[in-house]
C-alpha atoms as a PDB file:
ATOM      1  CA  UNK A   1      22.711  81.629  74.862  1.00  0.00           C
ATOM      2  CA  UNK A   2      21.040  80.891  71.932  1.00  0.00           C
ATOM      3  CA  UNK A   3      20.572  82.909  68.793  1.00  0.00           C
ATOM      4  CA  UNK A   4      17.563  84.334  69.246  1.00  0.00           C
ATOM      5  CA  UNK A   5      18.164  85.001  72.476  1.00  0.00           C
ATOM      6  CA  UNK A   6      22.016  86.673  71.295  1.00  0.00           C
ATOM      7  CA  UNK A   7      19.335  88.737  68.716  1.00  0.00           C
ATOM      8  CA  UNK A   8      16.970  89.913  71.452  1.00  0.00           C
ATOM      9  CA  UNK A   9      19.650  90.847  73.968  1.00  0.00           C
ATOM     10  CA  UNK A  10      21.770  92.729  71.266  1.00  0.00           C
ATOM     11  CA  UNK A  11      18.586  95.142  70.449  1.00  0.00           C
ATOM     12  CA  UNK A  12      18.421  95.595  73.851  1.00  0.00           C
ATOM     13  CA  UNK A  13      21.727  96.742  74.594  1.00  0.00           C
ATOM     14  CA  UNK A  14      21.936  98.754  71.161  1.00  0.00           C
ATOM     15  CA  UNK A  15      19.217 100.886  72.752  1.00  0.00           C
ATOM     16  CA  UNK A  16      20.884 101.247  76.161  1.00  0.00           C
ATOM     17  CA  UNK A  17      22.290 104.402  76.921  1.00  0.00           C
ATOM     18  CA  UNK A  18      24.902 103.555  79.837  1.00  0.00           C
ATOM     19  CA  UNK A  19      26.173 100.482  81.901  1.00  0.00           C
ATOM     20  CA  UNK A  20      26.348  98.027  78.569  1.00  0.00           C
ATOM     21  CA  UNK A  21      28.205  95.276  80.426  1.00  0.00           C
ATOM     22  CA  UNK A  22      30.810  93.934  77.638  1.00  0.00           C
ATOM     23  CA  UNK A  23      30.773  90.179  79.549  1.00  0.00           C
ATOM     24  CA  UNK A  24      27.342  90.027  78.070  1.00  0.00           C
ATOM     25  CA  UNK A  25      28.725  91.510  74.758  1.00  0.00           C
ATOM     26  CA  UNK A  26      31.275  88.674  74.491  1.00  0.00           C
ATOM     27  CA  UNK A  27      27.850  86.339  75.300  1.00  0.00           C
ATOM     28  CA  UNK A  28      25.958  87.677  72.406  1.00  0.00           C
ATOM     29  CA  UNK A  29      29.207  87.627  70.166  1.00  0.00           C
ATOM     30  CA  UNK A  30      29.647  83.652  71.131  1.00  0.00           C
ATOM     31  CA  UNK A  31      26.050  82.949  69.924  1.00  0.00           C
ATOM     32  CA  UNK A  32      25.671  84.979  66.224  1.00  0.00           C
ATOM     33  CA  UNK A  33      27.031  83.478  63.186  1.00  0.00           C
ATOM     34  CA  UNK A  34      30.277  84.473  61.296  1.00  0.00           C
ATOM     35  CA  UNK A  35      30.314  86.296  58.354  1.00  0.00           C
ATOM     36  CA  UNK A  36      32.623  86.286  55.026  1.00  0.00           C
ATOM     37  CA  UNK A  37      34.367  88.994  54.030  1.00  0.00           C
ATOM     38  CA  UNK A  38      32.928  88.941  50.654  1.00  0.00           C
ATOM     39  CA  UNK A  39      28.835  88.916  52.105  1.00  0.00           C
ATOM     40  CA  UNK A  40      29.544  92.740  54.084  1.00  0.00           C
ATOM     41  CA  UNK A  41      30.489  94.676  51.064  1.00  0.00           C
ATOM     42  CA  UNK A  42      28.435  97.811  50.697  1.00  0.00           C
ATOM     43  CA  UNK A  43      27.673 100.898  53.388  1.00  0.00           C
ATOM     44  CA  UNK A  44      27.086 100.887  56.886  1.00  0.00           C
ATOM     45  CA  UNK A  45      25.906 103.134  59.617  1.00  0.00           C
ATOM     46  CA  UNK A  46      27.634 102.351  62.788  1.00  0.00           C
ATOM     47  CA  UNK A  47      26.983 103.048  66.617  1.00  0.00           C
ATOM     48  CA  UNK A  48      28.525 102.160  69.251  1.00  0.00           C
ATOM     49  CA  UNK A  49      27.300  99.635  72.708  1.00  0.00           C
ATOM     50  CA  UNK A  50      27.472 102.410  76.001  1.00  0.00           C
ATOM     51  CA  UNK A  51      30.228 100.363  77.236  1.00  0.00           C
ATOM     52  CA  UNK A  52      31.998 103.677  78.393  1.00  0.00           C
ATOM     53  CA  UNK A  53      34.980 102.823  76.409  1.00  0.00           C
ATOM     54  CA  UNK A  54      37.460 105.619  75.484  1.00  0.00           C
ATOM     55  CA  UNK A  55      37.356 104.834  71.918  1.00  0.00           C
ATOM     56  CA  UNK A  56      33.479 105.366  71.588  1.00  0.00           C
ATOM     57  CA  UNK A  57      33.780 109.288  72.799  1.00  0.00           C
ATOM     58  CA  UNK A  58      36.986 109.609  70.396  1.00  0.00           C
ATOM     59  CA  UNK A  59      34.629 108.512  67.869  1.00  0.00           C
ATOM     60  CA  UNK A  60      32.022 110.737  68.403  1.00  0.00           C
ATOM     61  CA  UNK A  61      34.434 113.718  68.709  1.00  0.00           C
ATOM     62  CA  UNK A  62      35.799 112.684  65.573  1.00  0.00           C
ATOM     63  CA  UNK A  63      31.579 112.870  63.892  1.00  0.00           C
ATOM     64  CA  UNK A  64      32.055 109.222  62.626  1.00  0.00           C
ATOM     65  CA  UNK A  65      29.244 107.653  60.587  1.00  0.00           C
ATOM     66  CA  UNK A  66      30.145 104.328  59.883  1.00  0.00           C
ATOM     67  CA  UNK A  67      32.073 102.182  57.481  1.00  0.00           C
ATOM     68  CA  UNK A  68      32.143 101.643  53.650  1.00  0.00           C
ATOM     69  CA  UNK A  69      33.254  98.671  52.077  1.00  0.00           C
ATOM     70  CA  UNK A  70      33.792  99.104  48.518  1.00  0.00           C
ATOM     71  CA  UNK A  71      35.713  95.516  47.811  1.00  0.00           C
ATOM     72  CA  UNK A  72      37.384  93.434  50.014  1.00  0.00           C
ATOM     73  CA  UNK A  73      40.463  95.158  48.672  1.00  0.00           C
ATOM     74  CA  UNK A  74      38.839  98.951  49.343  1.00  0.00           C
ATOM     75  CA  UNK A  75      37.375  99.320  52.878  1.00  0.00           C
ATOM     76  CA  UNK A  76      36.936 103.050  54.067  1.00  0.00           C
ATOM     77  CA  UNK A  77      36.820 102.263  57.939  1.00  0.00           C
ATOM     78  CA  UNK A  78      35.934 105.568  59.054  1.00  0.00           C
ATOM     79  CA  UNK A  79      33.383 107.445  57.249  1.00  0.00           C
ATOM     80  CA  UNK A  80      32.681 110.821  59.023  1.00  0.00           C
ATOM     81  CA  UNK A  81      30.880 113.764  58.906  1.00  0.00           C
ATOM     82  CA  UNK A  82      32.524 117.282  58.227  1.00  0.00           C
ATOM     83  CA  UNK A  83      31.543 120.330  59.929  1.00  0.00           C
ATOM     84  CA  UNK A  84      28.734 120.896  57.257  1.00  0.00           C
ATOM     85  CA  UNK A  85      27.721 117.767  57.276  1.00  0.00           C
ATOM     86  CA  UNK A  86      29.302 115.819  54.351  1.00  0.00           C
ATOM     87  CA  UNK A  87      30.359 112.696  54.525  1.00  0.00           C
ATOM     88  CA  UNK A  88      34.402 111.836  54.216  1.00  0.00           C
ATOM     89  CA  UNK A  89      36.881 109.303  54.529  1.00  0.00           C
ATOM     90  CA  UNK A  90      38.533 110.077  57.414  1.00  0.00           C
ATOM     91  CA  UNK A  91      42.420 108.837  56.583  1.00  0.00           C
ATOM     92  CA  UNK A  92      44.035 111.145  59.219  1.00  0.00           C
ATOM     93  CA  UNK A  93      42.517 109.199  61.957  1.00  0.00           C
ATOM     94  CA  UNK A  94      42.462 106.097  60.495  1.00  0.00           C
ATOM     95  CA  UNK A  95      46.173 105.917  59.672  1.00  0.00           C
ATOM     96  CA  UNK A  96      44.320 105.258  55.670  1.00  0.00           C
ATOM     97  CA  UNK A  97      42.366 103.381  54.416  1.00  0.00           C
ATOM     98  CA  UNK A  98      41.497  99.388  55.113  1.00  0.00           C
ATOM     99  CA  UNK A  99      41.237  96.002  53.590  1.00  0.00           C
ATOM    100  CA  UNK A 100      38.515  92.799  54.560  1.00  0.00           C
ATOM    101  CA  UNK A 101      40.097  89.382  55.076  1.00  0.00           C
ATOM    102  CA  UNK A 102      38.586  86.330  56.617  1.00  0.00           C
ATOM    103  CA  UNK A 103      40.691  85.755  59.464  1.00  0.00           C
ATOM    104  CA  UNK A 104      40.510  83.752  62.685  1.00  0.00           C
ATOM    105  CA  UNK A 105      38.943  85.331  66.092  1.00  0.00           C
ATOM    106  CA  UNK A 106      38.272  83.452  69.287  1.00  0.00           C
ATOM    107  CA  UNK A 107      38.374  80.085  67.749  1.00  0.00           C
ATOM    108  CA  UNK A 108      36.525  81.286  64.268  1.00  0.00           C
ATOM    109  CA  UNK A 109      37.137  82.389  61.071  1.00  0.00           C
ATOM    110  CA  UNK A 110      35.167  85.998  60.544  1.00  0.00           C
ATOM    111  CA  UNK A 111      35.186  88.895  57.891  1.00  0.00           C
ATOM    112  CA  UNK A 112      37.302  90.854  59.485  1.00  0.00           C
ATOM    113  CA  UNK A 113      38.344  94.649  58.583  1.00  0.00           C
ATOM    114  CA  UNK A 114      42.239  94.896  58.710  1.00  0.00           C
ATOM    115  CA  UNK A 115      43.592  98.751  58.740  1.00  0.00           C
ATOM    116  CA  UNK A 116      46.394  99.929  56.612  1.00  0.00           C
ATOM    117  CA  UNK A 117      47.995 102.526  59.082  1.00  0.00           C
ATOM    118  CA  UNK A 118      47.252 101.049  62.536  1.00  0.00           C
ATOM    119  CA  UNK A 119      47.839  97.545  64.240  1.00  0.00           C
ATOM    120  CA  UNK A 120      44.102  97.343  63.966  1.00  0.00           C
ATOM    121  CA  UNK A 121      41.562  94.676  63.239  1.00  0.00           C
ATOM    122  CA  UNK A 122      37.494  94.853  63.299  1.00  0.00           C
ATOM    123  CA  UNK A 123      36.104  91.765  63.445  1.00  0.00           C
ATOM    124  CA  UNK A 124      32.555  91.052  62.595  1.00  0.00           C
ATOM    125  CA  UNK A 125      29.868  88.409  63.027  1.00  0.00           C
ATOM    126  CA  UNK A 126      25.978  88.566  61.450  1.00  0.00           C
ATOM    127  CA  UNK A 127      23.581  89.501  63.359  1.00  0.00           C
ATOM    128  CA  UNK A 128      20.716  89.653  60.654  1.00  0.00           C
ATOM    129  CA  UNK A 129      21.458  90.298  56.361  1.00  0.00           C
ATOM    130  CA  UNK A 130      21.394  94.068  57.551  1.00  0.00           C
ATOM    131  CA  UNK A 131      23.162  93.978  60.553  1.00  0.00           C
ATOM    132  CA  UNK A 132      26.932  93.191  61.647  1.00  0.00           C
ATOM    133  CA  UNK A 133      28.409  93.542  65.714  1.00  0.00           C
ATOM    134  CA  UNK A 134      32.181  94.205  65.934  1.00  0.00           C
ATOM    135  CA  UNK A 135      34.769  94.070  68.208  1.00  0.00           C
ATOM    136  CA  UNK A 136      37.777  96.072  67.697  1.00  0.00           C
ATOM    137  CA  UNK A 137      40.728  94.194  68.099  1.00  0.00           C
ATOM    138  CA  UNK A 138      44.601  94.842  68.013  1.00  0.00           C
ATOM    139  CA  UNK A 139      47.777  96.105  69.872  1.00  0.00           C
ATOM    140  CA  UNK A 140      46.458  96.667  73.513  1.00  0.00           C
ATOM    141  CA  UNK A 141      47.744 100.134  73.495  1.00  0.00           C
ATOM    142  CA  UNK A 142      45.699 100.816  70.469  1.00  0.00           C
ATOM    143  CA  UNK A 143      42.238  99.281  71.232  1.00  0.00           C
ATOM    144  CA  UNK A 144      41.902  98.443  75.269  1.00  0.00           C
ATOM    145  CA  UNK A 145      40.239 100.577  77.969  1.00  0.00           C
ATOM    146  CA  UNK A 146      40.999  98.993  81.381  1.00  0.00           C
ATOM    147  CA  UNK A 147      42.186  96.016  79.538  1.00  0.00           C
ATOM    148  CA  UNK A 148      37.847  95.513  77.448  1.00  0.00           C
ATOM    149  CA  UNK A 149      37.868  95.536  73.666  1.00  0.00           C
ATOM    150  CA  UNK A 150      35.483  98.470  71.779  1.00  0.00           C
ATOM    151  CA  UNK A 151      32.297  96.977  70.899  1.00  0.00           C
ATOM    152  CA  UNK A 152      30.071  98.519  67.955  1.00  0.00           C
ATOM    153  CA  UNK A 153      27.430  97.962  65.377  1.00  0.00           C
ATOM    154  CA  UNK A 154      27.120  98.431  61.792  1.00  0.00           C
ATOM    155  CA  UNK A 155      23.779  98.888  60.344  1.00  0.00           C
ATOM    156  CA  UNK A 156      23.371  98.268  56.212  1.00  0.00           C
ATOM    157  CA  UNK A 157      22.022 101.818  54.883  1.00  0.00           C
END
């Protein structure tokens, strides 16, 4: 797959609302670029792919926005929503707070969120300047459903 092709299917599948295949995930991740750490600072909207993973419902139990990355040294990895509405730093769930490194994934080096509390990593390739795909990476206790990695967007706001 090429990359425009790796674009094209990813909107696609963004927009699905069940039976996102993550063999085609792992397709489209192949294809797009790698990103440094220092080129993703800033806020981000995320959303998941309708993989049916667990950790996409515990996500939206848990009201979760996206991610802000401050500095590579100050990464809030899970910005959610309170119950009227404002946004927070959710450190309970996260086990903290997070750090970006570029660090080695399948063969290429990638910004890649690492979390202070949890054996944790997000890694994340370029889509377009505004957009980022991420697979959630880590202890297989921590991360896995039926032995897939979480797969999940992050939109520049």
């Amino acid at each position: 797959m090429h990359l425009d092709q790796a674009r094209a299917r990813f909107t696609a599948l963004r927009d699905q609302d069940s039976g996102v295949c993550p063999d085609e995930l792992d397709e489209i991740w192949a294809a797009l670029d790698t990103v440094a750490a220092a080129d993703v600072l800033g806020a981000w909207r995320g959303a998941d792919f309708a993989t049916g993973h667990r950790l996409g419902r515990q996500l939206i139990a848990a009201r979760w926005h996206g991610k802000t990355f401050h500095s590579v040294l100050d990464a809030k990895p899970l910005i959610c929503r309170d119950a009227d509405g404002e946004l927070f730093s959710n450190v309970e769930l996260g086990g903290g707070e997070a750090t970006l490194w570029d660090v080695e994934f399948r063969g290429e080096v990638t910004a890649t969120m690492v979390y202070d509390g949890r054996p944790v990593l997000d890694h994340f390739k370029q889509v377009d300047p505004n957009t980022l795909m991420g697979i959630m990476n880590g202890r297989p206790e921590q991360v896995l459903d039926d032995g897939r990695f979480y797969y999940f967007l992050l939109e520049r706001t």
